[in-house]
Protein backbone atom coordinates (compact mmCIF):
# COMPACT_ATOMS: atom_id res chain seq x y z
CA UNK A 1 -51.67 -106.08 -46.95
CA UNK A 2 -48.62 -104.12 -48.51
CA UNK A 3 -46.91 -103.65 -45.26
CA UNK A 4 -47.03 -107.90 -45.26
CA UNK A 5 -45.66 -108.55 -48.11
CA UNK A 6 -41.67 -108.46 -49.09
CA UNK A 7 -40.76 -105.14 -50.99
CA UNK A 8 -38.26 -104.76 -53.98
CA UNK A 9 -37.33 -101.92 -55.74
CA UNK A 10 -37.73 -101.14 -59.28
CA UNK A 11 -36.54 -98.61 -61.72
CA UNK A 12 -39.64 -96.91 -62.21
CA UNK A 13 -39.46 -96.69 -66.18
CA UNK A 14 -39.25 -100.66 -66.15
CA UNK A 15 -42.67 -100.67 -63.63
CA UNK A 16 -44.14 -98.37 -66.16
CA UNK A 17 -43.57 -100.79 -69.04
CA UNK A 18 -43.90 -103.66 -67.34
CA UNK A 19 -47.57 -102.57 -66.23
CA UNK A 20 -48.29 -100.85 -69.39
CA UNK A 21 -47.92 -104.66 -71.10
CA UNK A 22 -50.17 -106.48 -69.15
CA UNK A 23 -52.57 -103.85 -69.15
CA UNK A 24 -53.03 -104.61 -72.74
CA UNK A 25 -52.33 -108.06 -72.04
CA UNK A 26 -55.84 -108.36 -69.73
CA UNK A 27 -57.64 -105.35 -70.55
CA UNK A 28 -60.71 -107.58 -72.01
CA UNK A 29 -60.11 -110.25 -69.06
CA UNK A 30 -63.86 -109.94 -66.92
CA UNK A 31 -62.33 -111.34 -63.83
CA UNK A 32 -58.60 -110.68 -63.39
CA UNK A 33 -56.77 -112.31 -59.93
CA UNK A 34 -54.70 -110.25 -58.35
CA UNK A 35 -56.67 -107.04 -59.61
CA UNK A 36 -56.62 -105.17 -56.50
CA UNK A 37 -52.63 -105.89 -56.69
CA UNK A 38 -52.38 -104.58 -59.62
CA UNK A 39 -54.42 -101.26 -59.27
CA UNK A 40 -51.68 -100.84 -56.30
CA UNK A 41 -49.06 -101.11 -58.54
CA UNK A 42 -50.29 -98.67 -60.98
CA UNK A 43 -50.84 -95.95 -58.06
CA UNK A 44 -47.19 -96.81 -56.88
CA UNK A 45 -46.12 -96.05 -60.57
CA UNK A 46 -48.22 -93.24 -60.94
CA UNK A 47 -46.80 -91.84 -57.81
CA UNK A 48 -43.14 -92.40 -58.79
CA UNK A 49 -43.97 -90.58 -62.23
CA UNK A 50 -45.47 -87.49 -60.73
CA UNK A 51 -42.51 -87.40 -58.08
CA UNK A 52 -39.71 -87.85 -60.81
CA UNK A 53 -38.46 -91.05 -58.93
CA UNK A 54 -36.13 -93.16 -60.51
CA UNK A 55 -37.14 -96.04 -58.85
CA UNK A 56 -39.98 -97.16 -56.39
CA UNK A 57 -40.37 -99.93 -53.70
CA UNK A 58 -42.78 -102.32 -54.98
CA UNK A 59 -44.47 -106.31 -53.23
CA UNK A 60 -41.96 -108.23 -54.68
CA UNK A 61 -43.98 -110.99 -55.85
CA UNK A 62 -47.04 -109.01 -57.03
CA UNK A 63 -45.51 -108.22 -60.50
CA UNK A 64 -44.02 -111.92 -61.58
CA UNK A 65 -47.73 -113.27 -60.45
CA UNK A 66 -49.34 -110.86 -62.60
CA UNK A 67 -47.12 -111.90 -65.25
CA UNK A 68 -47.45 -115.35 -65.21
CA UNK A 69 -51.23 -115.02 -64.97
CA UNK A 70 -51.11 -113.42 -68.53
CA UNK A 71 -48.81 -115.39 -69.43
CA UNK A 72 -51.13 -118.51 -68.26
CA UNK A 73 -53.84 -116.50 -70.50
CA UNK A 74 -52.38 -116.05 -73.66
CA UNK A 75 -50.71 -119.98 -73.27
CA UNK A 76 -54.65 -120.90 -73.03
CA UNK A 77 -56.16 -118.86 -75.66
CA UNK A 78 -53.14 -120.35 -78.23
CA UNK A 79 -54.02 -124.19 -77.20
């Protein structure tokens, strides 16, 4: 599945934020699309941390659909 997809890179302090916000974005979300996607991401960032990468090569998609999935979230929970 990762091999399929387009990869970008990221600086890895940006991943780690950027993960770190929709964690606590859909931490109490039962069902979350794009989980498996996500858990990736996280082990790619984990990764990066332990190696002392400055950035890592991440689906280039898989973040922005996360995103807007929260963002999707939050939009309905406001309405």
């Amino acid at each position: 599945m990762l091999n399929q997809e387009v990869s970008a890179p990221i600086q890895t302090l940006q991943l780690h934020q950027r993960l770190n916000s929709l964690y606590r974005q859909l931490r109490n979300t039962s069902s979350v699309p794009h989980r498996l996607q996500f858990d990736v991401l996280w082990d790619l960032k984990e990764l990066a941390l332990l190696e002392h990468r400055q950035s890592v090569d991440v689906p280039a998609t898989w973040l922005d659909e996360l995103e807007n999935f929260a963002r999707h979230k939050e939009e309905t929970i406001a309405a």
